[in-house]
N, C-alpha and C. Protein backbone atom coordinates (compact mmCIF):
# COMPACT_ATOMS: atom_id res chain seq x y z
N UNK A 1 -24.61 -17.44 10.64
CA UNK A 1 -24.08 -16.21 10.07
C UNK A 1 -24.00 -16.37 8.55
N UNK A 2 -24.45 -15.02 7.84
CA UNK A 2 -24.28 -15.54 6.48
C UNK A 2 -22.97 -15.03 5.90
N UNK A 3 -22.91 -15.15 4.32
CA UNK A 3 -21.28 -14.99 4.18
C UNK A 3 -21.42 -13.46 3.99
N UNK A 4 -22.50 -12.56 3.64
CA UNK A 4 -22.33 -11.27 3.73
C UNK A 4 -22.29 -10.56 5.27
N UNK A 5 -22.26 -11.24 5.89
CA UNK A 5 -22.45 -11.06 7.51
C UNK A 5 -21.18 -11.33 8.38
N UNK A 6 -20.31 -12.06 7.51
CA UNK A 6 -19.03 -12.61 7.95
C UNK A 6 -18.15 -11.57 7.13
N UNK A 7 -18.07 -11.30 6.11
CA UNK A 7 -17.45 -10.34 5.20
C UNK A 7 -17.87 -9.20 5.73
N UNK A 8 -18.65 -8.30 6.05
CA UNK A 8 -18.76 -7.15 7.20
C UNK A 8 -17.92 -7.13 8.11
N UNK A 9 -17.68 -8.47 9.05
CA UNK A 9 -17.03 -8.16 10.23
C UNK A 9 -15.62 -8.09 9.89
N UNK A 10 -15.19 -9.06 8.76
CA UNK A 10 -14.07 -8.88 8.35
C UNK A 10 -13.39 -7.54 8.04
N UNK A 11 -14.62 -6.85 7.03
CA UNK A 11 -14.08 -5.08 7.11
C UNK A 11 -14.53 -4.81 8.06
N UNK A 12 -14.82 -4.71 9.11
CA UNK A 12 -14.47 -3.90 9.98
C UNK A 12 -13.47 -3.53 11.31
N UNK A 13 -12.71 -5.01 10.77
CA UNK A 13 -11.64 -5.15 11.53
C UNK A 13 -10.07 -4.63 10.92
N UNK A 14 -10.39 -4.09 9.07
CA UNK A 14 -9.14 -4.07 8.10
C UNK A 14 -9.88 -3.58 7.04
N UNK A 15 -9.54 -3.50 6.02
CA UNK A 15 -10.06 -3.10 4.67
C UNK A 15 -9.60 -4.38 3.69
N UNK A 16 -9.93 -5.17 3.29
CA UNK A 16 -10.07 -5.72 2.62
C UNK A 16 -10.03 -5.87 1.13
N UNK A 17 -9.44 -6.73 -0.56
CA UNK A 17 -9.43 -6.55 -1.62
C UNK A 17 -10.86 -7.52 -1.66
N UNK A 18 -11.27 -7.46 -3.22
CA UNK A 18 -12.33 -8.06 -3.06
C UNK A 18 -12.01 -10.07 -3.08
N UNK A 19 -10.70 -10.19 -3.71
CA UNK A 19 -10.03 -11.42 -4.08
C UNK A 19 -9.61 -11.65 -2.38
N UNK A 20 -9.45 -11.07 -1.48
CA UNK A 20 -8.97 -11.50 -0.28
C UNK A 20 -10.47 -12.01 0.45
N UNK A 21 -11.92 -10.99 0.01
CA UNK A 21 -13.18 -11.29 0.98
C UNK A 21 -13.48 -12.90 0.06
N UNK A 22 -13.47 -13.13 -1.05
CA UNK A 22 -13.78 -14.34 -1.72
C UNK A 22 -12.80 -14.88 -1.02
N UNK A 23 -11.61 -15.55 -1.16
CA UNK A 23 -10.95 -16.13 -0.22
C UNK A 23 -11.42 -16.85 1.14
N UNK A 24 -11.41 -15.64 1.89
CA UNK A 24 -11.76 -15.93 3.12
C UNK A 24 -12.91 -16.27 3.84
N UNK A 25 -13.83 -16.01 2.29
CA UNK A 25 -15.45 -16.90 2.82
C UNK A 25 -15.10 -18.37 2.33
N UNK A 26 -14.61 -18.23 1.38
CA UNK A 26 -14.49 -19.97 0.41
C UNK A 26 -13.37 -20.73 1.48
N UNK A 27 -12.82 -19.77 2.03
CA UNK A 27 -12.54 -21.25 3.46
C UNK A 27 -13.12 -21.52 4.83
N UNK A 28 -13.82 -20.73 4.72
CA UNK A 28 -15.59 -21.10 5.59
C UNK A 28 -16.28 -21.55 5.38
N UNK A 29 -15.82 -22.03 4.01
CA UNK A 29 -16.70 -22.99 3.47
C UNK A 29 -18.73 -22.32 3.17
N UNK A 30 -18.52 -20.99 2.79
CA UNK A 30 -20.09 -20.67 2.26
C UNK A 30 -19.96 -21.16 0.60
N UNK A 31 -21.10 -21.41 0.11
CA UNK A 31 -21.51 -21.54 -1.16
C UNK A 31 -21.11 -20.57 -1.73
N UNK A 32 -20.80 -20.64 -3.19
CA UNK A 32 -20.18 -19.89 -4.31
C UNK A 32 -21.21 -18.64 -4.32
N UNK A 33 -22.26 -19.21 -4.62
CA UNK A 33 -23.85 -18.37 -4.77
C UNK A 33 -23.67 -17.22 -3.76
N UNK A 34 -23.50 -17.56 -2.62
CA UNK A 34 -23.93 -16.76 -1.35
C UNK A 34 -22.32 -16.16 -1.25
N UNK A 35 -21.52 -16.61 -1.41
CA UNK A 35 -20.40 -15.83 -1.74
C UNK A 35 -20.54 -14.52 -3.08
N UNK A 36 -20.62 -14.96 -4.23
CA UNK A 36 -20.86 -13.78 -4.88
C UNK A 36 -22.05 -12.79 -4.82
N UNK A 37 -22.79 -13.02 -4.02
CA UNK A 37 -24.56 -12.44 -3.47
C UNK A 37 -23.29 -11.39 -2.98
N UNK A 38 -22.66 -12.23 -1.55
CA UNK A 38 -22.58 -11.08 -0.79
C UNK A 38 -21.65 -9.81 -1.39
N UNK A 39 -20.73 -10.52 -2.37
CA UNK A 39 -19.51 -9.52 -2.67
C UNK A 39 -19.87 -8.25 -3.37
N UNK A 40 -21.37 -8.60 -4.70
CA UNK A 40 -21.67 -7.95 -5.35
C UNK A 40 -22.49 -6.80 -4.30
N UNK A 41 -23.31 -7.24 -3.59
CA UNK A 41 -23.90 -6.49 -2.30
C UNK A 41 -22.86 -5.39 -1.58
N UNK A 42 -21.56 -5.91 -1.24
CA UNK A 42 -20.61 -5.48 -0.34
C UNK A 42 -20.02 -3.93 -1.64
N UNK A 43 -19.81 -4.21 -2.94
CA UNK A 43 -19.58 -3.29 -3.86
C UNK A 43 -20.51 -1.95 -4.01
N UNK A 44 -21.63 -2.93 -4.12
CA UNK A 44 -22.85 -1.90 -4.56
C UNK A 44 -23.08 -0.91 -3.03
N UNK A 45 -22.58 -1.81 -2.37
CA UNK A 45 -22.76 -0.40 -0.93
C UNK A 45 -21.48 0.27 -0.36
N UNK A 46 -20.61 0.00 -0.78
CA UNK A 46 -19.26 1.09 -0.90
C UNK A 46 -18.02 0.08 -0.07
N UNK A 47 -18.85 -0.97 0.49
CA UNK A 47 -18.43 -1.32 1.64
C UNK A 47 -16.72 -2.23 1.38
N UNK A 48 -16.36 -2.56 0.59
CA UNK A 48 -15.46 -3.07 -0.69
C UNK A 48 -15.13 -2.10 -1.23
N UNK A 49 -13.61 -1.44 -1.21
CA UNK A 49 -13.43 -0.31 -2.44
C UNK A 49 -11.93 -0.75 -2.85
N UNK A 50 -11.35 -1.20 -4.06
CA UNK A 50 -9.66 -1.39 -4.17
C UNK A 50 -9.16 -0.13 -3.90
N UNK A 51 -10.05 1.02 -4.28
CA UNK A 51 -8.86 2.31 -3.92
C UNK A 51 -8.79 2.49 -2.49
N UNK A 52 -9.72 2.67 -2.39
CA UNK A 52 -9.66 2.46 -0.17
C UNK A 52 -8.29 1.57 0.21
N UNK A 53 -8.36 0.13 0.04
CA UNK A 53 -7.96 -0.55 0.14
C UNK A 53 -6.17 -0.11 -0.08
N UNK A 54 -5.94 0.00 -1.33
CA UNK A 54 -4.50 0.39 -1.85
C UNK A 54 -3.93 1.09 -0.87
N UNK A 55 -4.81 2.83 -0.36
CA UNK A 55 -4.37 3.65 -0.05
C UNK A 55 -3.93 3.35 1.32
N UNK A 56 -4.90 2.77 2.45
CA UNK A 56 -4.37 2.26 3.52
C UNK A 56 -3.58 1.56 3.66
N UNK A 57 -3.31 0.79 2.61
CA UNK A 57 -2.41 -0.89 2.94
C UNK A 57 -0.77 0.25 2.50
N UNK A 58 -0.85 0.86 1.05
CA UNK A 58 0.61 1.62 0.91
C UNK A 58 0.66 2.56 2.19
N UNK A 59 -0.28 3.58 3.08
CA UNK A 59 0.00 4.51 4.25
C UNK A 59 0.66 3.19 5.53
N UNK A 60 -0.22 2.10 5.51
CA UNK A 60 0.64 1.06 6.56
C UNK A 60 1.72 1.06 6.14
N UNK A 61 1.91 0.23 5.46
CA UNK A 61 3.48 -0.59 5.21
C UNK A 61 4.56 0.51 5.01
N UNK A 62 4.01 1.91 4.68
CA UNK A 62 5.13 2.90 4.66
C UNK A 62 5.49 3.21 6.25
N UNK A 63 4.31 3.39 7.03
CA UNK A 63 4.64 4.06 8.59
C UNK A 63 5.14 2.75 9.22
N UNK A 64 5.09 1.33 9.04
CA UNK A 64 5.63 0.32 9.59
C UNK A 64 6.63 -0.05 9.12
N UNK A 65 7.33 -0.20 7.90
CA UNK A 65 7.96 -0.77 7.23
C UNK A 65 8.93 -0.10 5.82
N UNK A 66 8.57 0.62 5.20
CA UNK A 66 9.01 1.61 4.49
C UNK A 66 9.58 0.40 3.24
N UNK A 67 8.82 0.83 2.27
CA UNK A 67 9.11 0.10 0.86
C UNK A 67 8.72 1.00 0.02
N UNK A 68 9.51 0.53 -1.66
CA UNK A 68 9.77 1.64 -2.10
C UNK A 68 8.63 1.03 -3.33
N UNK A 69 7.96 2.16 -4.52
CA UNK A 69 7.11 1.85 -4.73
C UNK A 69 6.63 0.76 -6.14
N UNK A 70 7.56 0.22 -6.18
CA UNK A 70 7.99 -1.11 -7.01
C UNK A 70 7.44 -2.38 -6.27
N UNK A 71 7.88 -2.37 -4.91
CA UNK A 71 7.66 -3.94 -4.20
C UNK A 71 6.33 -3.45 -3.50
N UNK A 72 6.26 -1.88 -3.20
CA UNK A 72 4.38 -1.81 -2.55
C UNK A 72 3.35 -2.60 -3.88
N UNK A 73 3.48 -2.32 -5.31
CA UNK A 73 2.98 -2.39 -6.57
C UNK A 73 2.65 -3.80 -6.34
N UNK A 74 3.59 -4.70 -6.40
CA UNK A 74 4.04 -6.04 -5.77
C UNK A 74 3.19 -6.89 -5.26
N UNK A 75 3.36 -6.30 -3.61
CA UNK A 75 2.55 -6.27 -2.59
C UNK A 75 1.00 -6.23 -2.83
N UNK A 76 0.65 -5.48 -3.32
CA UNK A 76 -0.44 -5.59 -3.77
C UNK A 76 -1.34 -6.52 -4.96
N UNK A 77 -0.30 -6.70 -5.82
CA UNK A 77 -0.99 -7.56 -6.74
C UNK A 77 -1.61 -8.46 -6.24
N UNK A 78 -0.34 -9.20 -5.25
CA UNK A 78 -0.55 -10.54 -4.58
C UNK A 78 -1.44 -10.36 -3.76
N UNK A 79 -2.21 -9.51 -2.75
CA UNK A 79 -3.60 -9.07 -2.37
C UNK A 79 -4.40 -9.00 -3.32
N UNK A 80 -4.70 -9.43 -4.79
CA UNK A 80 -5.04 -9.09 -5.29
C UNK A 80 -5.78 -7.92 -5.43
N UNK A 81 -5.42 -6.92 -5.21
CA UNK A 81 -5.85 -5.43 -5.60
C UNK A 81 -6.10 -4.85 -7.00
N UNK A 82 -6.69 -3.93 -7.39
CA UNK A 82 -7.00 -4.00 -8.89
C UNK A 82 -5.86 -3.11 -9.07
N UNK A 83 -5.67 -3.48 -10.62
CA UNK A 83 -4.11 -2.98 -10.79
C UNK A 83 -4.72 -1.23 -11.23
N UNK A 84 -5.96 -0.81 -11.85
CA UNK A 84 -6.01 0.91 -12.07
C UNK A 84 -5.80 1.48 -10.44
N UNK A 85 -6.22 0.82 -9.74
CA UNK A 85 -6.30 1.34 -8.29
C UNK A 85 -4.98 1.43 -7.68
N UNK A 86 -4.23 0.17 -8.26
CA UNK A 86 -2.78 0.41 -6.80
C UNK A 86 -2.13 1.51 -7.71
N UNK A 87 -2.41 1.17 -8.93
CA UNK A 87 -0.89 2.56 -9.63
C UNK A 87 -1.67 3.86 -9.19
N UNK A 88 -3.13 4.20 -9.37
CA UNK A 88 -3.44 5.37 -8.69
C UNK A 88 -2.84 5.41 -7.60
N UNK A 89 -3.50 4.52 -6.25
CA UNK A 89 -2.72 5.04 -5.18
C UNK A 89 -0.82 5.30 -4.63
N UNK A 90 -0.86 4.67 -5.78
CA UNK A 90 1.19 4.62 -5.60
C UNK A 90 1.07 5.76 -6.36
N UNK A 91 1.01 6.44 -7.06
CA UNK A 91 1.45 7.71 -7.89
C UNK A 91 0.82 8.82 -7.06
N UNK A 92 -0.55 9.00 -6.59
CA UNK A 92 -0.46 9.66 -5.73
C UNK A 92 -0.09 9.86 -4.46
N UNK A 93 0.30 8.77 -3.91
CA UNK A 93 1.63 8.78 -2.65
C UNK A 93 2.63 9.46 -2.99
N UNK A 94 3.03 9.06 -4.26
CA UNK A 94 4.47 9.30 -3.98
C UNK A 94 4.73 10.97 -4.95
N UNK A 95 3.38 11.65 -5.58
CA UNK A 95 3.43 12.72 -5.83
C UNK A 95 3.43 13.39 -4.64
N UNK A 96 2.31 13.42 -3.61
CA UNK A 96 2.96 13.93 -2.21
C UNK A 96 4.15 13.49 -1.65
N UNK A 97 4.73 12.42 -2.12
CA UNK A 97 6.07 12.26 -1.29
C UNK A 97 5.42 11.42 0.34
N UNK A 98 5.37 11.10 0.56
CA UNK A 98 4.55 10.32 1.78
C UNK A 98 5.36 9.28 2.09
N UNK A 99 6.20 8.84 0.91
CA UNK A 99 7.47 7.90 1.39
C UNK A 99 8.55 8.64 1.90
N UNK A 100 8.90 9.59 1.86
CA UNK A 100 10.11 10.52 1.97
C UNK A 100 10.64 10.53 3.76
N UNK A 101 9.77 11.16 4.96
CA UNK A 101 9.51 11.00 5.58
C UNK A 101 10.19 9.70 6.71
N UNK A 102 9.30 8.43 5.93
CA UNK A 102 9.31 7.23 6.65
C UNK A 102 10.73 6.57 5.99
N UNK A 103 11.20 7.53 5.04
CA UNK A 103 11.91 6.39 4.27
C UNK A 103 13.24 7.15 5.08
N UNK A 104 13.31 8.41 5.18
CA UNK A 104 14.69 9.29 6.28
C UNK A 104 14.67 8.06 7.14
N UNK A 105 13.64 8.12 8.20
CA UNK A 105 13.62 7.58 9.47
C UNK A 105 14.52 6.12 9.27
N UNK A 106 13.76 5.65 8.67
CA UNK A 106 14.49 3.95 8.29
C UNK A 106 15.64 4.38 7.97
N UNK A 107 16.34 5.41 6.97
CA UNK A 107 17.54 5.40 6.39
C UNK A 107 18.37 5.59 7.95
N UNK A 108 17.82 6.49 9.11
CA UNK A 108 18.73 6.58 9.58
C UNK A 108 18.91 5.61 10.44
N UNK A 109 17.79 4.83 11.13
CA UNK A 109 17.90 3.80 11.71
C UNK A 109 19.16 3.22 11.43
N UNK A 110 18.93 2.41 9.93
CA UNK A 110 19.93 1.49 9.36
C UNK A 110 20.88 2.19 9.39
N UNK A 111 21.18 3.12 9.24
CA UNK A 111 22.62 3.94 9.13
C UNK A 111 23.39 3.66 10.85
N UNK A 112 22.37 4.18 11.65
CA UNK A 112 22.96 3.59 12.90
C UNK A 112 23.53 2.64 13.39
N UNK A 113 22.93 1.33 13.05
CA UNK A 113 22.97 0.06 12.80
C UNK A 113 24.16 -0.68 12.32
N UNK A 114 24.05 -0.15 10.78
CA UNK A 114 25.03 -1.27 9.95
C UNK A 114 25.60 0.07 9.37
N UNK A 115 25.58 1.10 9.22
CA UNK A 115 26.83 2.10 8.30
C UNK A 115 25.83 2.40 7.26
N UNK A 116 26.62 3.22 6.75
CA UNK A 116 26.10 4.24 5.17
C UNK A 116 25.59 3.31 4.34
N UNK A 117 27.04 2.32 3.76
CA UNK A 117 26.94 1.41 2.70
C UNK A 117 26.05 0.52 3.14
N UNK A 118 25.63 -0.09 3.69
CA UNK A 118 25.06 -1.17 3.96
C UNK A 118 23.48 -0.27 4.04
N UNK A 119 23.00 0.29 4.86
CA UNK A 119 21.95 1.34 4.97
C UNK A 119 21.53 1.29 3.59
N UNK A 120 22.43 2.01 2.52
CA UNK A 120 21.99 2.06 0.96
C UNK A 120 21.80 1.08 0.40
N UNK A 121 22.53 -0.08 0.66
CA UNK A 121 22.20 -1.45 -0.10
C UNK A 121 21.04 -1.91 0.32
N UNK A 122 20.28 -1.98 2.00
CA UNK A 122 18.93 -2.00 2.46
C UNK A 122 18.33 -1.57 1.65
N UNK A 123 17.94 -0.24 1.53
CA UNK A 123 17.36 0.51 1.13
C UNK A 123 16.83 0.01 -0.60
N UNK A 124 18.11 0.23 -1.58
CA UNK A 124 18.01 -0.40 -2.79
C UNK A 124 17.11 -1.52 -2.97
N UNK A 125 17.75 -2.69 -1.99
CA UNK A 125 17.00 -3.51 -2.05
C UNK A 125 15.33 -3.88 -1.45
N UNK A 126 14.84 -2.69 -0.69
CA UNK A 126 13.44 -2.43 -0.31
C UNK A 126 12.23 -1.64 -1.70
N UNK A 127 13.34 -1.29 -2.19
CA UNK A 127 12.48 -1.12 -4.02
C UNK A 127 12.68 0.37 -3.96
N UNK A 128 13.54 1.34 -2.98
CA UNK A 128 13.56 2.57 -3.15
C UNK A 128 14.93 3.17 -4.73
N UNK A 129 14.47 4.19 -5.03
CA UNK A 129 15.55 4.10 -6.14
C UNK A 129 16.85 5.10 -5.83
N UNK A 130 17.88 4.93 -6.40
CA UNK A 130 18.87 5.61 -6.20
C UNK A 130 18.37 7.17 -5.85
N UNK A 131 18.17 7.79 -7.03
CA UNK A 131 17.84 9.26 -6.59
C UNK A 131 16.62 9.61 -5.22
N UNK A 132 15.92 8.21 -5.00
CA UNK A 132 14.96 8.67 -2.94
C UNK A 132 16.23 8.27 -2.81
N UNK A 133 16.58 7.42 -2.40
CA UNK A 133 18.02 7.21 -1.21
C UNK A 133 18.70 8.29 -1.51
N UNK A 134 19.31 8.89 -2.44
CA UNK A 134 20.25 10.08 -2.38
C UNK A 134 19.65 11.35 -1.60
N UNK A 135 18.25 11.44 -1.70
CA UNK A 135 17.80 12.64 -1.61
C UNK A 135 17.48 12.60 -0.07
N UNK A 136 16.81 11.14 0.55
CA UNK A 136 17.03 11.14 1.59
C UNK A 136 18.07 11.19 2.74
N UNK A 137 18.93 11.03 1.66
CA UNK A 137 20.40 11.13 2.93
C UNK A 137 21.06 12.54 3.36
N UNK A 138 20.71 13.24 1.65
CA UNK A 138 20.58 14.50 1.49
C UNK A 138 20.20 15.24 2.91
N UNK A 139 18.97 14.84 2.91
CA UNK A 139 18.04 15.57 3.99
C UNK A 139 18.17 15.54 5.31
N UNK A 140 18.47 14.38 5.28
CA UNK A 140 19.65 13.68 6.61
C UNK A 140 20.31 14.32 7.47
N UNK A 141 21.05 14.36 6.25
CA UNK A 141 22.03 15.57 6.35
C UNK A 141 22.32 17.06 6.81
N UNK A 142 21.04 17.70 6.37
CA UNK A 142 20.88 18.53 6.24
C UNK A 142 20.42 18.99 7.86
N UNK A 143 19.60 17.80 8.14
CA UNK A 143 18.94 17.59 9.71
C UNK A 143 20.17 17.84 10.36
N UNK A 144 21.17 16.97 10.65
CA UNK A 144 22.18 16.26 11.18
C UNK A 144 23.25 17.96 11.48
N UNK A 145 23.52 18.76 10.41
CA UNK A 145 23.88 19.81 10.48
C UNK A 145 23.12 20.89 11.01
N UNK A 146 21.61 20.67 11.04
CA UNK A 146 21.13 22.08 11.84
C UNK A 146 20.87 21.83 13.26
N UNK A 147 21.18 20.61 13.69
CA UNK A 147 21.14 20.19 14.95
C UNK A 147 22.44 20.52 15.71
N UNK A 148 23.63 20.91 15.16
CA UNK A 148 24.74 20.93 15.65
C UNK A 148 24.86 22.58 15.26
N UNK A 149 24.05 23.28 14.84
CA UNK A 149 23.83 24.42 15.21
C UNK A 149 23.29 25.68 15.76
């Protein structure tokens, strides 16, 4: 198998940064050569994109996990993701609001759980900022009252 042949199957199991497909051939031990053959190959045919990449990895970790968009930023570096790409895809997430949503759900979870205060201190500390947590509890709220009517 060659390393552009191994890097295929890899995307097609995930989406991939291009610093994660180098990685994961160079501990398969392919040659440098045949490593950058394939990566530049994998670019030039779409098959490698950081914005692809950003946008799925921030839509995961929001519907699984809900982080706020400081530690997604984060998250990504350390994937090495290209940094014009993750702030695109974090600014346009969070201009649709796409955290809002996942971030209620979690709020109320934790609220169930451990209480208000504690819920908000979660939260804070998941990278969401005071005014999402306010607004989500807001909304909460708002739920919480049209259900009881």
């Amino acid at each position: 198998m060659t390393a552009y042949d191994k890097a295929v199957s890899l995307l097609a199991v995930r989406e991939h940064t291009e610093k994660e497909i180098r990685e994961k051939l160079r501990t398969r031990s392919f040659p440098s050569s045949e490593i950058e053959e394939a990566v530049s190959r994998l670019k030039r045919e779409g098959y490698i994109s950081e914005e692809r990449f950003a946008e799925v990895f921030i839509r995961s970790r929001l519907r699984k996990l809900p982080e706020g968009k400081a530690l997604l930023a984060m998250r990504l570096r350390e994937r090495g993701c290209a940094e014009d790409a993750a702030r695109k895809a974090l600014s346009e997430a969070w201009e649709r609001e796409d955290y809002m949503e996942p971030l209620i759900s979690y709020m109320d979870e934790l609220t169930r759980k451990k209480g208000e205060e504690k819920a908000y201190a979660a939260l804070m500390h998941k990278g969401f900022s005071p005014t999402e947590v306010r607004r989500a509890r807001a909304i909460l709220s708002e739920r919480a009252v049209d259900e009881l009517e």
